[in-house]
C-alpha atoms as a PDB file:
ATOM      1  CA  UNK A   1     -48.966  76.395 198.384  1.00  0.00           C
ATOM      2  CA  UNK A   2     -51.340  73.694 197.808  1.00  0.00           C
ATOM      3  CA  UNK A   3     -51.229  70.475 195.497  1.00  0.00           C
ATOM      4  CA  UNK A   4     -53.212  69.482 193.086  1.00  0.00           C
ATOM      5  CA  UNK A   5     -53.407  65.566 194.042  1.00  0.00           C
ATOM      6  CA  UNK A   6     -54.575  62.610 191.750  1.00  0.00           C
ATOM      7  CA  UNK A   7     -56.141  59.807 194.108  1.00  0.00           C
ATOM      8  CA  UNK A   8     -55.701  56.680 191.857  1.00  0.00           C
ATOM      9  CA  UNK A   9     -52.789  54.470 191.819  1.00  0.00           C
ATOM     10  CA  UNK A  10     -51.698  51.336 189.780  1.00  0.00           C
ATOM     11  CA  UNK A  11     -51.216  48.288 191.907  1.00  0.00           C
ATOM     12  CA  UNK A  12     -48.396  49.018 194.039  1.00  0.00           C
ATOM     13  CA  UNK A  13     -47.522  51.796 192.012  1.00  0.00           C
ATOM     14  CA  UNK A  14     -46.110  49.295 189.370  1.00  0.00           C
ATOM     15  CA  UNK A  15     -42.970  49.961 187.685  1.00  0.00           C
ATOM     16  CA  UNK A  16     -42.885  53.751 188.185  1.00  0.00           C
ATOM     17  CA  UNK A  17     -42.027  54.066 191.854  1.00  0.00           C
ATOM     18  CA  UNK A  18     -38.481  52.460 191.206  1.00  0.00           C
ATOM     19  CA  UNK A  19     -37.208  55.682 188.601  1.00  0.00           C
ATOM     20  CA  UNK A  20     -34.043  57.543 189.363  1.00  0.00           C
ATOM     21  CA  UNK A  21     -34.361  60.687 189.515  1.00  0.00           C
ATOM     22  CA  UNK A  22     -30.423  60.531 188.520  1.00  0.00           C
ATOM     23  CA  UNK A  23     -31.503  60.422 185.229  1.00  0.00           C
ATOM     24  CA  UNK A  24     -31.691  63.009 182.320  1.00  0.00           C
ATOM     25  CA  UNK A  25     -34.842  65.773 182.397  1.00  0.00           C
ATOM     26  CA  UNK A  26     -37.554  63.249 180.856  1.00  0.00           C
ATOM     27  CA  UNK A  27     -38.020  64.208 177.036  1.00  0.00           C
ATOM     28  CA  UNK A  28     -40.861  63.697 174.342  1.00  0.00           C
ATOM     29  CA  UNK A  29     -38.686  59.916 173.585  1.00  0.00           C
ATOM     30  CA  UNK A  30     -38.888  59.028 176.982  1.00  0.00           C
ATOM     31  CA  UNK A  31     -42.335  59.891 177.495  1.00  0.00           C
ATOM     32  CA  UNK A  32     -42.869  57.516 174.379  1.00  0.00           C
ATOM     33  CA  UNK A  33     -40.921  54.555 176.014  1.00  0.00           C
ATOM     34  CA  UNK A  34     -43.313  54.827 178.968  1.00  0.00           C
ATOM     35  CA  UNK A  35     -46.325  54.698 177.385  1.00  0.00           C
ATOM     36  CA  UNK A  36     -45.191  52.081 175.226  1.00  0.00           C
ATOM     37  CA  UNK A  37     -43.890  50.367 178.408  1.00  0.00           C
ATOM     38  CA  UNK A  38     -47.603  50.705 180.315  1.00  0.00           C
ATOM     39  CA  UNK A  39     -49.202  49.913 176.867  1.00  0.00           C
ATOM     40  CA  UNK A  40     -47.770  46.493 177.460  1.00  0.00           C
ATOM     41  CA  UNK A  41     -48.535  46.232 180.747  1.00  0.00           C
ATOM     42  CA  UNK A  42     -52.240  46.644 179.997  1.00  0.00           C
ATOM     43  CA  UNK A  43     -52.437  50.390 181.463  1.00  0.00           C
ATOM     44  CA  UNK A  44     -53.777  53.428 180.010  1.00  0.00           C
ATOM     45  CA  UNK A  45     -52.245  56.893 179.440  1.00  0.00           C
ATOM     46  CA  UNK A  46     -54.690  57.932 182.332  1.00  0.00           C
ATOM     47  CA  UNK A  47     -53.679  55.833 184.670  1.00  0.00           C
ATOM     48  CA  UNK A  48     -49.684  56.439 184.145  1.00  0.00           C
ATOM     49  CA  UNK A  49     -50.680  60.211 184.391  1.00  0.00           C
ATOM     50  CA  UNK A  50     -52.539  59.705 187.488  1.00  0.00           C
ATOM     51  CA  UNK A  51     -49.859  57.124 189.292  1.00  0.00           C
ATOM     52  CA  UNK A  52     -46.754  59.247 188.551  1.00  0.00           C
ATOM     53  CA  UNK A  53     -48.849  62.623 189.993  1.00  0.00           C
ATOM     54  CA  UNK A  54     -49.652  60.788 193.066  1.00  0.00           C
ATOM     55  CA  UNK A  55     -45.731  59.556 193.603  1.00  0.00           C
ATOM     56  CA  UNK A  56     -44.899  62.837 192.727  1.00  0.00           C
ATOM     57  CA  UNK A  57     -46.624  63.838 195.980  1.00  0.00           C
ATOM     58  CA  UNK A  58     -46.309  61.422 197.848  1.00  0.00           C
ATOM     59  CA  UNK A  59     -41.866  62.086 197.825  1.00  0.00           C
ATOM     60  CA  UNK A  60     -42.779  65.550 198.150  1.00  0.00           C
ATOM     61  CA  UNK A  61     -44.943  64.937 201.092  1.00  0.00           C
ATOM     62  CA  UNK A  62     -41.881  62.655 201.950  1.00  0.00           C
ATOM     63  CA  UNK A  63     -39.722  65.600 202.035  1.00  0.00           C
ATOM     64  CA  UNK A  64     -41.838  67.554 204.082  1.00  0.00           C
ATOM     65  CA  UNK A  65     -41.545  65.253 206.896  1.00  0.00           C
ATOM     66  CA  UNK A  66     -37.834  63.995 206.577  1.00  0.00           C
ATOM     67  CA  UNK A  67     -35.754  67.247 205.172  1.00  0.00           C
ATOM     68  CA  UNK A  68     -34.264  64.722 202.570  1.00  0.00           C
ATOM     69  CA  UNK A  69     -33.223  66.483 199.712  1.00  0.00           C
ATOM     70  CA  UNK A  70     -33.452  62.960 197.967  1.00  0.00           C
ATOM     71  CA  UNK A  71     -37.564  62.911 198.417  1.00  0.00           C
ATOM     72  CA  UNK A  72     -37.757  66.622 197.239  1.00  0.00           C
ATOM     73  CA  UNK A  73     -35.077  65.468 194.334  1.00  0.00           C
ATOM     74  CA  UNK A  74     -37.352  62.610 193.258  1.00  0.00           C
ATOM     75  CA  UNK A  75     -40.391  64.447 193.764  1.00  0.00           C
ATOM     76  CA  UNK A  76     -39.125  66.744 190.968  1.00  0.00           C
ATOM     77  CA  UNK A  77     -38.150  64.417 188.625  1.00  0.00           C
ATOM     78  CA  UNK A  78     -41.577  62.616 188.981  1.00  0.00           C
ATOM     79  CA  UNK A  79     -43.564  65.906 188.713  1.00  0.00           C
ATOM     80  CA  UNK A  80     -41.639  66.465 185.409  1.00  0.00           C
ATOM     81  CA  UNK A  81     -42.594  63.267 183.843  1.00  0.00           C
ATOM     82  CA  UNK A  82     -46.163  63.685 184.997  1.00  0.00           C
ATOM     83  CA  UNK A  83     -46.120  67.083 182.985  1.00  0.00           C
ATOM     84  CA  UNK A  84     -44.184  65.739 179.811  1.00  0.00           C
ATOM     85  CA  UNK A  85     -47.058  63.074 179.781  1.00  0.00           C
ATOM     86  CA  UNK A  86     -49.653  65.751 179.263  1.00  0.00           C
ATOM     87  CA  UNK A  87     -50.733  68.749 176.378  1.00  0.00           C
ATOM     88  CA  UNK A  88     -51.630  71.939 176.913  1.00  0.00           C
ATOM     89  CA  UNK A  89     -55.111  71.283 175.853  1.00  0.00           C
ATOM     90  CA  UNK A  90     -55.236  68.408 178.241  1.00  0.00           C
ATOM     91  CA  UNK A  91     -57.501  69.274 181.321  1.00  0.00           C
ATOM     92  CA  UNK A  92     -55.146  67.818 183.830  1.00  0.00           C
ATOM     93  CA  UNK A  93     -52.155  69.629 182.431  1.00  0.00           C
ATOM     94  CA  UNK A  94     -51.946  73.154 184.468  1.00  0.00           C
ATOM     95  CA  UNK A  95     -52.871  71.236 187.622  1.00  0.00           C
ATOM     96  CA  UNK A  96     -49.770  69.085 186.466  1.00  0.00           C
ATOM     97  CA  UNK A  97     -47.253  72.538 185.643  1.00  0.00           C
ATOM     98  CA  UNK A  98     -48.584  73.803 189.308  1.00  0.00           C
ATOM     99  CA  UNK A  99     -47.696  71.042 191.341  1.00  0.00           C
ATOM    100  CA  UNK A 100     -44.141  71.222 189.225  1.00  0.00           C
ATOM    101  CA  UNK A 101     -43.499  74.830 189.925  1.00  0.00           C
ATOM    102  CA  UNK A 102     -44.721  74.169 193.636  1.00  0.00           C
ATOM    103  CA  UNK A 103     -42.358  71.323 193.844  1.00  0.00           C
ATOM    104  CA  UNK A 104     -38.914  73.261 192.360  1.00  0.00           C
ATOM    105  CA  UNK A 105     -39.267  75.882 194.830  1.00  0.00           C
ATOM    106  CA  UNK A 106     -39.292  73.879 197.638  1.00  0.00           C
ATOM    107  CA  UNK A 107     -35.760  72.884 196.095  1.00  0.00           C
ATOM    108  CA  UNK A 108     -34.521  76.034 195.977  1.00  0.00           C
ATOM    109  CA  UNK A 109     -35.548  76.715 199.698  1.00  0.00           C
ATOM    110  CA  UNK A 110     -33.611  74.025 200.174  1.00  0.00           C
ATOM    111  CA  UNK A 111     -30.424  74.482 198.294  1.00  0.00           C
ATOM    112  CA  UNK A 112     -30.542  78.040 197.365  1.00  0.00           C
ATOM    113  CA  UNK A 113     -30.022  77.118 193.621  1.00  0.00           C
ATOM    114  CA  UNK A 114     -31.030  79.883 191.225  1.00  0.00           C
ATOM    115  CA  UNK A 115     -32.012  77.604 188.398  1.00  0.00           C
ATOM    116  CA  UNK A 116     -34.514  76.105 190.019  1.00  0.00           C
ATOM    117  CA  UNK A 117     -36.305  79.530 191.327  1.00  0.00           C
ATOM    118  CA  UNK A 118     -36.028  80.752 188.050  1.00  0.00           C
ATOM    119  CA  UNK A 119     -37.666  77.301 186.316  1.00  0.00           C
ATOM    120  CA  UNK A 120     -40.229  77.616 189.007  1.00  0.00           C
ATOM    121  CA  UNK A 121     -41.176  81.125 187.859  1.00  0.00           C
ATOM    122  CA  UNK A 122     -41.505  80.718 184.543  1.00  0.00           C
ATOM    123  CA  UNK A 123     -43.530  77.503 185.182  1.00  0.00           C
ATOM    124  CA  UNK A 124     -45.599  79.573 187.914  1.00  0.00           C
ATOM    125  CA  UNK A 125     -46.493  81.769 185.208  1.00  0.00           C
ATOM    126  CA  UNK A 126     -47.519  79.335 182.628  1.00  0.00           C
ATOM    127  CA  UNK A 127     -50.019  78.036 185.427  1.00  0.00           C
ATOM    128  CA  UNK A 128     -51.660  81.459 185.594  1.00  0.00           C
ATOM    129  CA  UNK A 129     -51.432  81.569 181.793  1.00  0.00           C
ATOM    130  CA  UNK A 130     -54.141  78.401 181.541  1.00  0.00           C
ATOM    131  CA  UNK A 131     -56.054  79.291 184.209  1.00  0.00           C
ATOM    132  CA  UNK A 132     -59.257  81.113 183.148  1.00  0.00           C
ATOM    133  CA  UNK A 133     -60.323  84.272 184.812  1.00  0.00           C
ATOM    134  CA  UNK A 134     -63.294  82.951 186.263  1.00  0.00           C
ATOM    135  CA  UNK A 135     -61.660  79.567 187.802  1.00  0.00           C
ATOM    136  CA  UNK A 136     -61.284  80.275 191.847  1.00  0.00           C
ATOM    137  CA  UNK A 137     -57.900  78.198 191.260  1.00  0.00           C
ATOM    138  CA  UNK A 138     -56.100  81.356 189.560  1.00  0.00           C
ATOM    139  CA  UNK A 139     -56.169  83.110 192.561  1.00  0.00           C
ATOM    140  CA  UNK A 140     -53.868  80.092 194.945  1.00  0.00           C
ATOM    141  CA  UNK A 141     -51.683  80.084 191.278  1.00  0.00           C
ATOM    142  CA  UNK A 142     -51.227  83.730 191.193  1.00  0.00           C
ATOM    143  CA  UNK A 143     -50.483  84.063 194.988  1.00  0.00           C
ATOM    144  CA  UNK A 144     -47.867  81.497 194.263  1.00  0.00           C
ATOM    145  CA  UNK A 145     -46.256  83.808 191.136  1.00  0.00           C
ATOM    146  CA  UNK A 146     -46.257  86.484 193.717  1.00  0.00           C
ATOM    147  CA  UNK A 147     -44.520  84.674 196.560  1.00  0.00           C
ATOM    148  CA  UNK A 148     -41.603  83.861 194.222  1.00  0.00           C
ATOM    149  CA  UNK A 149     -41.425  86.615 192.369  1.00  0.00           C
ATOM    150  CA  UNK A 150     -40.569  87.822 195.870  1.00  0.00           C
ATOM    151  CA  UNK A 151     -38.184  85.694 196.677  1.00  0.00           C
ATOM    152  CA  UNK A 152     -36.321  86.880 193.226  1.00  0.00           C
ATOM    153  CA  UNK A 153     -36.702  90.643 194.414  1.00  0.00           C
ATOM    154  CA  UNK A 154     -38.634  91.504 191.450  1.00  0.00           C
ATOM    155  CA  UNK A 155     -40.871  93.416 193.715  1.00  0.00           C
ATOM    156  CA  UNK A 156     -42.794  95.479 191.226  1.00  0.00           C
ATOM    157  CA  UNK A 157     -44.024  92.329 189.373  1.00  0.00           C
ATOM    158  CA  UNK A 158     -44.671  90.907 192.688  1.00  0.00           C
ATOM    159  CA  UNK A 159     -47.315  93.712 193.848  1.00  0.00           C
ATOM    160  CA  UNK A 160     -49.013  93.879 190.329  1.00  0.00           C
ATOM    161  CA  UNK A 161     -49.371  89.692 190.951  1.00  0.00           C
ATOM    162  CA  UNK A 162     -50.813  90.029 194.208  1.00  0.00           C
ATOM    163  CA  UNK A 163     -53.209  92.745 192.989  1.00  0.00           C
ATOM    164  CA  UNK A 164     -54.437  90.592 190.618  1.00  0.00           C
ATOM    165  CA  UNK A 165     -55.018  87.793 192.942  1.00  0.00           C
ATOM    166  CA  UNK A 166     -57.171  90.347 195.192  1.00  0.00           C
ATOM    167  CA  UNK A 167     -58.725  91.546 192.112  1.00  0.00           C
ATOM    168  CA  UNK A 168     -59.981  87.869 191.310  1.00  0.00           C
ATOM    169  CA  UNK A 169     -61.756  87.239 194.817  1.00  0.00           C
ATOM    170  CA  UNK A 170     -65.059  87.740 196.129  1.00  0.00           C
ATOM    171  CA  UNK A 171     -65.261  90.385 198.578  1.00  0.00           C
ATOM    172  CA  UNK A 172     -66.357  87.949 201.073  1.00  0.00           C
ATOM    173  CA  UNK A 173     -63.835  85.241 199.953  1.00  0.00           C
ATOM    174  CA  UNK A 174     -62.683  83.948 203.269  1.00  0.00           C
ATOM    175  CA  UNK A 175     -58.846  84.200 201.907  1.00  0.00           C
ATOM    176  CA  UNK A 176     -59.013  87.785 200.922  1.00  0.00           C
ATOM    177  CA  UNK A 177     -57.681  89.269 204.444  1.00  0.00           C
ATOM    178  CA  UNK A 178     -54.796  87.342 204.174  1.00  0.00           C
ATOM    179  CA  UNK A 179     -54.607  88.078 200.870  1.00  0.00           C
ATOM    180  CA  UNK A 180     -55.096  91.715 200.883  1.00  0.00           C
ATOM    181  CA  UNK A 181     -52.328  91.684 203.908  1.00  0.00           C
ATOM    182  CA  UNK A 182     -49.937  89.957 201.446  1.00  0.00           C
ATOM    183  CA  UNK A 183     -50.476  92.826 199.116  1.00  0.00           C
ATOM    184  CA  UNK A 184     -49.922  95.620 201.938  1.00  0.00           C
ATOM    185  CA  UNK A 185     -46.280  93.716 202.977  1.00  0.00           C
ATOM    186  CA  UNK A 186     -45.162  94.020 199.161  1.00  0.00           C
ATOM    187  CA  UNK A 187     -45.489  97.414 198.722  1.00  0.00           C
ATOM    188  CA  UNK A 188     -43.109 100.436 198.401  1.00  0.00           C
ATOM    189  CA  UNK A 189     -45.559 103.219 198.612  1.00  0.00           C
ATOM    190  CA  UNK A 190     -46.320 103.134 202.146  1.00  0.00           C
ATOM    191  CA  UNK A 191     -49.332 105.229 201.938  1.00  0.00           C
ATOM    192  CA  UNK A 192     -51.244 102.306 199.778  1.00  0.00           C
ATOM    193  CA  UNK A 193     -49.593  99.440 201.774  1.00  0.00           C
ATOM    194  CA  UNK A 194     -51.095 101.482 205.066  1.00  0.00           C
ATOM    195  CA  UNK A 195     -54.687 101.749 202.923  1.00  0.00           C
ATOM    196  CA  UNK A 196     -54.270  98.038 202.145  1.00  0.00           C
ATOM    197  CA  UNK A 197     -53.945  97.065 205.298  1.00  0.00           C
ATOM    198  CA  UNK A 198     -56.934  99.514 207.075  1.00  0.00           C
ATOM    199  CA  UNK A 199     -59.191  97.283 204.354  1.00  0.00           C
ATOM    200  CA  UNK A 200     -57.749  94.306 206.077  1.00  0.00           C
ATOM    201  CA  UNK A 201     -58.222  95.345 209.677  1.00  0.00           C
ATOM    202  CA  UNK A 202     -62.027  96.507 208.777  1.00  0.00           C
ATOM    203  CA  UNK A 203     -62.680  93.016 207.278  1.00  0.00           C
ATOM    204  CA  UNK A 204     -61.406  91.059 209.597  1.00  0.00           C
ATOM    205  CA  UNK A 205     -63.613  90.037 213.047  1.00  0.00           C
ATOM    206  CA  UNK A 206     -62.329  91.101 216.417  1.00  0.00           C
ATOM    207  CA  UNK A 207     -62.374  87.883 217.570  1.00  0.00           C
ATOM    208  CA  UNK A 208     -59.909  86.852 214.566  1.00  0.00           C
ATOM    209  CA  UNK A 209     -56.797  85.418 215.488  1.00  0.00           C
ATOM    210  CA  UNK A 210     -55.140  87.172 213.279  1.00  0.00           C
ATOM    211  CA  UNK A 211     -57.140  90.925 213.916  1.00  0.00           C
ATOM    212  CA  UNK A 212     -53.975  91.556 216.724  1.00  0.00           C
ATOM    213  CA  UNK A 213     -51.508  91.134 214.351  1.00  0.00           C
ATOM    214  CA  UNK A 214     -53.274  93.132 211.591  1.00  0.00           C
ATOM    215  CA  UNK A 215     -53.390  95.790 213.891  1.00  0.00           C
ATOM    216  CA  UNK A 216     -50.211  95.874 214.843  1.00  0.00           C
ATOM    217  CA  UNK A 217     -48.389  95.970 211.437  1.00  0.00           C
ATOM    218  CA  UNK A 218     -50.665  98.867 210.761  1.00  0.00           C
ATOM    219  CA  UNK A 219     -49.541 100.487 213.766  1.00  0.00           C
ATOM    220  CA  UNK A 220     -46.349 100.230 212.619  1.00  0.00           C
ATOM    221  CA  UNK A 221     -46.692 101.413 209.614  1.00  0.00           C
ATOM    222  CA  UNK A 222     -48.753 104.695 210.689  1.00  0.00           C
ATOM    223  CA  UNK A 223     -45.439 105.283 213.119  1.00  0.00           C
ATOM    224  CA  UNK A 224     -43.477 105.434 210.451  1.00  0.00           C
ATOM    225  CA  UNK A 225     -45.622 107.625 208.376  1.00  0.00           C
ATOM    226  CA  UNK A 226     -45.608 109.843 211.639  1.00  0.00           C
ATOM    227  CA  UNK A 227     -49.074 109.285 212.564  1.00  0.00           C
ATOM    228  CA  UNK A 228     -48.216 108.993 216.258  1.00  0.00           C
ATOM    229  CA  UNK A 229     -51.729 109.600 217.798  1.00  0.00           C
ATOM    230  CA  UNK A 230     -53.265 106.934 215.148  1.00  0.00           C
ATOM    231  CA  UNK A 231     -50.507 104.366 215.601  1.00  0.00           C
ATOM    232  CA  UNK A 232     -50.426 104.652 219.501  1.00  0.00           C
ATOM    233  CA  UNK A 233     -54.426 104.119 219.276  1.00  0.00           C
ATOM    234  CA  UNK A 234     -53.927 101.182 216.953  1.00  0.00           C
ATOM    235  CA  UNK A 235     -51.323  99.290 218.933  1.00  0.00           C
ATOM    236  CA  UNK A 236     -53.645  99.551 221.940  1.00  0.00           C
ATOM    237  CA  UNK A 237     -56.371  97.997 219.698  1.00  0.00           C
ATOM    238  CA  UNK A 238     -53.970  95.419 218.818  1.00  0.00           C
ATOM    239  CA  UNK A 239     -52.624  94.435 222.653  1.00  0.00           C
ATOM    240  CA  UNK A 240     -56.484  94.739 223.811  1.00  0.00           C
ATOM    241  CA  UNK A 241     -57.204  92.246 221.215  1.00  0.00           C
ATOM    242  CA  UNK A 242     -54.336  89.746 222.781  1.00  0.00           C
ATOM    243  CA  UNK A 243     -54.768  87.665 225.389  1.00  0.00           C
ATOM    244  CA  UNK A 244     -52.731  87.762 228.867  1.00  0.00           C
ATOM    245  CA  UNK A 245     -50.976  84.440 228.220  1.00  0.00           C
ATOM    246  CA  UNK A 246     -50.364  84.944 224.216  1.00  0.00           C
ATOM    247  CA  UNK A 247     -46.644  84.678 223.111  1.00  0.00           C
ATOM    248  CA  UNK A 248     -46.868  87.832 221.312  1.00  0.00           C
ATOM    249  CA  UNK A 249     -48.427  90.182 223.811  1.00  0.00           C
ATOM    250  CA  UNK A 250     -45.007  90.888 224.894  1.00  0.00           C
ATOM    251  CA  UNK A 251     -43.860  91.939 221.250  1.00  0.00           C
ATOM    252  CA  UNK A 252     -46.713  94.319 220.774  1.00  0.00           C
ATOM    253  CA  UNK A 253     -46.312  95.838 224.189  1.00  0.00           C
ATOM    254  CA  UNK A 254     -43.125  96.864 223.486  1.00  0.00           C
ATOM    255  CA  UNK A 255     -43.699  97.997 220.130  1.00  0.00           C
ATOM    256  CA  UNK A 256     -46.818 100.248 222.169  1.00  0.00           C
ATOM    257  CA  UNK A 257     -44.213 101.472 224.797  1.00  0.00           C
ATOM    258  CA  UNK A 258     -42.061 102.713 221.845  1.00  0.00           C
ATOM    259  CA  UNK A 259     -44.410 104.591 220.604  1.00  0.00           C
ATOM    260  CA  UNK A 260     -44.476 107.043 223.506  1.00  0.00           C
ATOM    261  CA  UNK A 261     -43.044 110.205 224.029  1.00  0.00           C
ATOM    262  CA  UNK A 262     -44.189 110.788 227.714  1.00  0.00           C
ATOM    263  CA  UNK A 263     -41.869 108.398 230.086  1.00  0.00           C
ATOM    264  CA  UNK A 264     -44.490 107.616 232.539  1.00  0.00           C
ATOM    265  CA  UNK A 265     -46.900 105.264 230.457  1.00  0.00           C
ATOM    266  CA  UNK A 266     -43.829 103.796 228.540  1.00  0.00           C
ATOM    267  CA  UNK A 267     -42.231 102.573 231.347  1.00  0.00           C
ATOM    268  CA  UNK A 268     -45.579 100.969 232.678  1.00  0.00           C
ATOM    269  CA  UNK A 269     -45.680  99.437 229.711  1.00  0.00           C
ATOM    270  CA  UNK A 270     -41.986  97.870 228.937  1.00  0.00           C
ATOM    271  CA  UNK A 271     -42.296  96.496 232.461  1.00  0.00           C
ATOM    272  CA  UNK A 272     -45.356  94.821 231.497  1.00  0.00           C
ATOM    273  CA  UNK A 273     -43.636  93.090 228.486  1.00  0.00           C
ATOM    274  CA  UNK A 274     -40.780  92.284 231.015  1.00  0.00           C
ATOM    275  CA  UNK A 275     -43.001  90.930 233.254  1.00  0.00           C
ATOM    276  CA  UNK A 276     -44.732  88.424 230.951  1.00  0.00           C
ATOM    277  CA  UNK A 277     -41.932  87.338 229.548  1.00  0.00           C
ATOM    278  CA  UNK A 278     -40.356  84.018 230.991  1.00  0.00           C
ATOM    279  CA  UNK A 279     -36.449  84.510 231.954  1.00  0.00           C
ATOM    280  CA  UNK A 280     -35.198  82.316 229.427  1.00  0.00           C
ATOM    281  CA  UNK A 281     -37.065  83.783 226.224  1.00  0.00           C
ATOM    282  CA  UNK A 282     -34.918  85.132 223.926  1.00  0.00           C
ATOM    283  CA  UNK A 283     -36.769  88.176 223.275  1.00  0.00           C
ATOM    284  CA  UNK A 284     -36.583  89.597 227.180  1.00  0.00           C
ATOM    285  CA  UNK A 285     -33.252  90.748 226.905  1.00  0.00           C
ATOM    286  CA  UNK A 286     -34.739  93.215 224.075  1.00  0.00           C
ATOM    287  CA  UNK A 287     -37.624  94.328 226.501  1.00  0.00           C
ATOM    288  CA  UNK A 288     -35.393  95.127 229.607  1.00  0.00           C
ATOM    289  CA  UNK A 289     -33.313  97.154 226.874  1.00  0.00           C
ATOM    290  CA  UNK A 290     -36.562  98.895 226.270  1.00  0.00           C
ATOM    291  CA  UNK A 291     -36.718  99.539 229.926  1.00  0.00           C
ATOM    292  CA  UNK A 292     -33.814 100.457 230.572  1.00  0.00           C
ATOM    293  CA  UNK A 293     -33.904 103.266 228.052  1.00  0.00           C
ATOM    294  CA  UNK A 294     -37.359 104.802 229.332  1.00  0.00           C
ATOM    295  CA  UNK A 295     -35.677 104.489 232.681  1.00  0.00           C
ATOM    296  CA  UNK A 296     -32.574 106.661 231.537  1.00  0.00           C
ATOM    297  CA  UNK A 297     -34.310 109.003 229.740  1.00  0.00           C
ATOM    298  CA  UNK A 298     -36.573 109.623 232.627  1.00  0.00           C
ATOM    299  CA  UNK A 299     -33.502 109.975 234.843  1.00  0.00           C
ATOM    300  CA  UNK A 300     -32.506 113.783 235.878  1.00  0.00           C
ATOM    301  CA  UNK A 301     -30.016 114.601 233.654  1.00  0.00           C
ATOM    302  CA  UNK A 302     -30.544 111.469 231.286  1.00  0.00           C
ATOM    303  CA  UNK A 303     -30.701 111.208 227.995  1.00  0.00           C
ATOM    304  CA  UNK A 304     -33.195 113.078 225.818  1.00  0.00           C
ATOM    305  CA  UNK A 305     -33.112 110.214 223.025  1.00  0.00           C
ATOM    306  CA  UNK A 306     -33.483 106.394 222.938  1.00  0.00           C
ATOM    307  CA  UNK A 307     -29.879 105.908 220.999  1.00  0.00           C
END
């Protein structure tokens, strides 16, 4: 989720970098007190609006590096006073709501409070709301509806967000892969999130570093759908398109060995993921598993299932 950051400051950000963010939710009287406060200092509106949006960043980007839930605290309460200090009809005003609802949901990541995914919602949407159709910016403010809306399980909403946000790019929009692979992951019909994610793979060069992955999650998908043949051919694709020393060739040639029903190739392939796989990776106790299962069910007498 990106910020929308304001560049100027006052002289060492004046009077504003001291607030509490211990106080009260800032209201239309204290929005009055600071103006009238800067009004006397010889500032203008503008150049409150643009200070407290740039402290409001600057503890967020504080948070970011320290895990304080004091910078991310203060970063909200600043945000909120930068938005109570603007209109609706004020240009700077939805870039102001965004950074808010960016802002309380890296709260609630933090502390799991429900309030403040909710707030961040609703102010997600209002965002959207003032952003014209034709402005690129919808699309990074709709992506951001759709990631919470997520994270509230209101998956429906979530998929006809996302849509939107693939709707409102340029087919050659260098975001709209990743975009149009957010909009697979989100949906319950498995047929469209398998379409979804073909247009991804197709659009997205070989030499991508994220083509492998593509490929593999639609490999996946097709195994579910029972598409062996297609999946199998797929998830070659996608370990083909890793290289040797990659940390998630292993991953995707076990996912490959799963996929077969004749023991031969799957074992050649589990002990490749074994064998690239350093002794102390937490993942190699899963891939011997793997092995050890092809191995069994190879075994005269073995088992004709992988349990």
């Amino acid at each position: 989720m990106c910020l929308a950051c304001k560049s100027s400051l006052l002289p060492e950000h004046s009077f504003l970098s001291s607030m509490d963010p211990a106080q009260p939710t800032v209201g239309s009287s204290a929005n009055m007190d600071l103006q009238h406060m800067a009004e006397r200092l010889g500032f203008t509106k503008e150049d409150m609006l643009a200070t407290m949006s740039s402290l409001a960043i600057e503890a967020y980007e504080a948070y970011n590096r320290t895990g304080n839930k004091s910078d991310i605290d203060l970063a909200v309460y600043r945000s909120r006073i930068a938005v109570s200090m603007t209109h609706e009809d004020d240009p700077g005003w939805v870039s102001e709501v965004n950074n808010l609802g960016i802002m309380l949901i890296t709260r609630y990541e933090h502390t799991g409070d429900l309030a403040d995914l909710e707030e961040a919602i609703g102010v997600a949407r209002q965002a959207v709301a003032a952003t014209p159709d034709d402005r690129l910016d919808r699309v990074g403010r709709l992506n951001n509806l759709g990631t919470m809306l997520e994270i509230m399980a209101d998956l429906e909403e979530a998929i006809s967000v996302a849509r939107q946000a693939v709707a409102a790019m340029p087919d050659d929009h260098p975001d709209r892969v990743s975009r149009s692979s957010n909009l697979g992951t989100k949906l319950s019909h498995l047929e469209e999130a398998i379409a979804i994610t073909r247009e991804a793979v197709a659009t997205t060069p070989n030499n991508h570093p994220g083509h492998a992955g593509q490929l593999n999650n639609l490999g996946i998908m097709l195994e579910t759908m029972a598409d062996l043949e297609e999946a199998i051919r797929v998830t070659r694709q996608a370990v083909a398109a890793i290289p040797d020393d990659h940390p998630d060739r292993a991953g995707t040639l076990s996912n490959l060995g799963n996929k077969f029903g004749h023991m031969e190739e799957a074992i050649t392939i589990a002990r490749q993921a074994v064998a690239i796989t350093a002794e102390d990776h937490p993942d190699r106790a899963g891939w011997l598993s793997n092995l050890g299962i092809n191995l069994e069910v190879r075994r005269p007498g073995g088992s004709n299932g992988r349990g």
